[in-house]
Protein backbone atom coordinates (compact mmCIF):
# COMPACT_ATOMS: atom_id res chain seq x y z
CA UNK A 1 -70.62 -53.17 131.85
CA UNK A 2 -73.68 -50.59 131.95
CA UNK A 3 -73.90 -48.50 134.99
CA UNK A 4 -76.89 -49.36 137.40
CA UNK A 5 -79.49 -47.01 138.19
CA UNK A 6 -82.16 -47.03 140.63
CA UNK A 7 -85.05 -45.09 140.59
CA UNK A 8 -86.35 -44.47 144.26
CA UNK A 9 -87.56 -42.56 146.97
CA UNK A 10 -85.27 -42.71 149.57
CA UNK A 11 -87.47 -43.08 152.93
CA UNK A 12 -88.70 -46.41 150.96
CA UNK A 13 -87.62 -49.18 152.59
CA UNK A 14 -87.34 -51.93 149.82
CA UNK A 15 -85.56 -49.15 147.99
CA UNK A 16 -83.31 -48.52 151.06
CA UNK A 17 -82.93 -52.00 150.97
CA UNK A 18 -82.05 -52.38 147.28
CA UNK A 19 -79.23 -49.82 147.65
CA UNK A 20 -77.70 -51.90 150.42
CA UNK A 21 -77.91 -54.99 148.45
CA UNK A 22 -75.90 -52.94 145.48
CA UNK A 23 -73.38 -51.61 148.26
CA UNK A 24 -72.64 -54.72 149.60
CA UNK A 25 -72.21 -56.47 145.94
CA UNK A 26 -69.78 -53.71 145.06
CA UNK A 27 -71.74 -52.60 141.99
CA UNK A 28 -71.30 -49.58 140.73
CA UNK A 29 -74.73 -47.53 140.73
CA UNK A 30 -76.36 -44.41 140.74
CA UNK A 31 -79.84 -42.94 143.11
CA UNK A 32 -82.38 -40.86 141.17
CA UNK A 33 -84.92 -39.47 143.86
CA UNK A 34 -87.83 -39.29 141.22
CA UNK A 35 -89.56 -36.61 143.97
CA UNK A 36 -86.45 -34.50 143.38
CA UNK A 37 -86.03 -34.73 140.01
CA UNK A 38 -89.29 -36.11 138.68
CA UNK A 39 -89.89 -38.62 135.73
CA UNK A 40 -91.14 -37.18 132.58
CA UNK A 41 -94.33 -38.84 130.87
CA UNK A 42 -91.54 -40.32 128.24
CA UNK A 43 -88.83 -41.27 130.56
CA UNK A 44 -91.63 -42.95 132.71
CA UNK A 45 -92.96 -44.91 129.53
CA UNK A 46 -89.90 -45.56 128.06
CA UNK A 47 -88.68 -47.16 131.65
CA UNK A 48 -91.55 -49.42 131.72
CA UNK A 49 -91.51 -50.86 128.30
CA UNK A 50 -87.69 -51.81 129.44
CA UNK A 51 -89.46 -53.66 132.47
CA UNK A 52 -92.17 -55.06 130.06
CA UNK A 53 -95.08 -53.41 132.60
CA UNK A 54 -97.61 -52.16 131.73
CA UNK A 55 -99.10 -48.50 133.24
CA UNK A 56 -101.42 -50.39 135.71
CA UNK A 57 -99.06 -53.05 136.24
CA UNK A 58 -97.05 -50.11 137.93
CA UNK A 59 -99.38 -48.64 139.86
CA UNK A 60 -99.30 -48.19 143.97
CA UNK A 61 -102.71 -49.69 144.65
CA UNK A 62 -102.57 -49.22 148.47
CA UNK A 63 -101.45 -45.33 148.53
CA UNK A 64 -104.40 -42.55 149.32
CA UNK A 65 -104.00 -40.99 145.91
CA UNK A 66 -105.23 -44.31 144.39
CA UNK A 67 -107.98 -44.13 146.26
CA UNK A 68 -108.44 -40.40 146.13
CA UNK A 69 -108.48 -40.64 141.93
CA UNK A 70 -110.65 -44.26 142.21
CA UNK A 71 -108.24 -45.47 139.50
CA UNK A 72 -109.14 -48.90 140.47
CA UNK A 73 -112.94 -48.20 139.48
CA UNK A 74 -111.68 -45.95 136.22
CA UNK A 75 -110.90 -47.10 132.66
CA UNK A 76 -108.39 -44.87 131.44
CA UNK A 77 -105.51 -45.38 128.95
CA UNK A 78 -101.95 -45.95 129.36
CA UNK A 79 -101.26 -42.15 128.30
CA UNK A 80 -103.95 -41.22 131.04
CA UNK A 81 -102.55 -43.46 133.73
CA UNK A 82 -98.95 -42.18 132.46
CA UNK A 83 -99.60 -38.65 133.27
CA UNK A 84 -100.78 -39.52 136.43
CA UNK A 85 -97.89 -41.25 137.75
CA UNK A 86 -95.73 -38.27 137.04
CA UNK A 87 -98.38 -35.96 138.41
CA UNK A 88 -98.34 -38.00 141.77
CA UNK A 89 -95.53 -40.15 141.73
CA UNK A 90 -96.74 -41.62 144.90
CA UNK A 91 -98.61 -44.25 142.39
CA UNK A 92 -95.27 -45.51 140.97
CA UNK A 93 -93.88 -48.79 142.17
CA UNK A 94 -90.26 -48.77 143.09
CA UNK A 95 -87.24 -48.66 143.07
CA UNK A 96 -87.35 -49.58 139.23
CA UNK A 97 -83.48 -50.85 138.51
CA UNK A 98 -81.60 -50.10 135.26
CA UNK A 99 -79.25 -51.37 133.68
CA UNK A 100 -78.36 -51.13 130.00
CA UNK A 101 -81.60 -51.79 128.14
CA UNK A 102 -82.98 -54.12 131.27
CA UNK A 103 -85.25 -52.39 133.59
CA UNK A 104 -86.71 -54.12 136.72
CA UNK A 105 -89.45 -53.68 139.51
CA UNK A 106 -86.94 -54.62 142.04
CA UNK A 107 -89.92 -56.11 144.41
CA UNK A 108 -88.54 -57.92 146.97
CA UNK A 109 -84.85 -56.04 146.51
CA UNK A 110 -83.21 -58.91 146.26
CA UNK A 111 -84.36 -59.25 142.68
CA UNK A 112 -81.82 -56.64 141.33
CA UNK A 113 -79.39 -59.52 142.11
CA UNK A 114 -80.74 -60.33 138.69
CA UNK A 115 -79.12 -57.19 136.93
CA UNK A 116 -76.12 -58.21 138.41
């Protein structure tokens, strides 16, 4: 079976929360702190077309850097959007869960029970 991995910031508490739920399930998983070691634009694509989402469909709508960049009043394209995220990964949802060639939004945690 593929190894889990969870995508996260660690002060998060759904992804806190999402690590617990792996703990306790005995799965075996790895943490990537995406402020530590920060998605590329390719990695970050090629994660969401795993999760079948979309650029926007990933965005943080309620952080200040939304606001800051108006990127709820701006048309720009996935590429755009992409290069954003990775810029200020404050606008990516998470944790994002993988898991072979499944990715998920893990939005309430206990949807990675699904990977399981």
């Amino acid at each position: 079976m593929p190894k889990i991995t969870v995508y996260q910031k660690p002060t998060c508490t759904t992804c806190r929360q999402t690590v617990k739920i792996l703990k306790e399930d005995g799965a075996d998983f790895a943490t990537v702190n995406y402020y530590d070691a920060p998605f590329t634009a390719a990695r970050l694509k090629e994660l969401l077309k795993k999760a079948r989402l979309s650029p926007r469909d990933a965005l943080r709508t309620k952080e200040d850097i939304y606001k800051q960049l108006n990127l709820g009043h701006t048309a720009l394209s996935d590429d755009e959007l992409i290069d954003l995220m990775v810029a200020h990964p404050d606008l990516i949802q998470r944790p994002l869960v993988e898991k072979g060639d499944r990715v998920i939004l893990a939005r309430p945690a206990e949807s990675v029970r699904n990977l399981l």
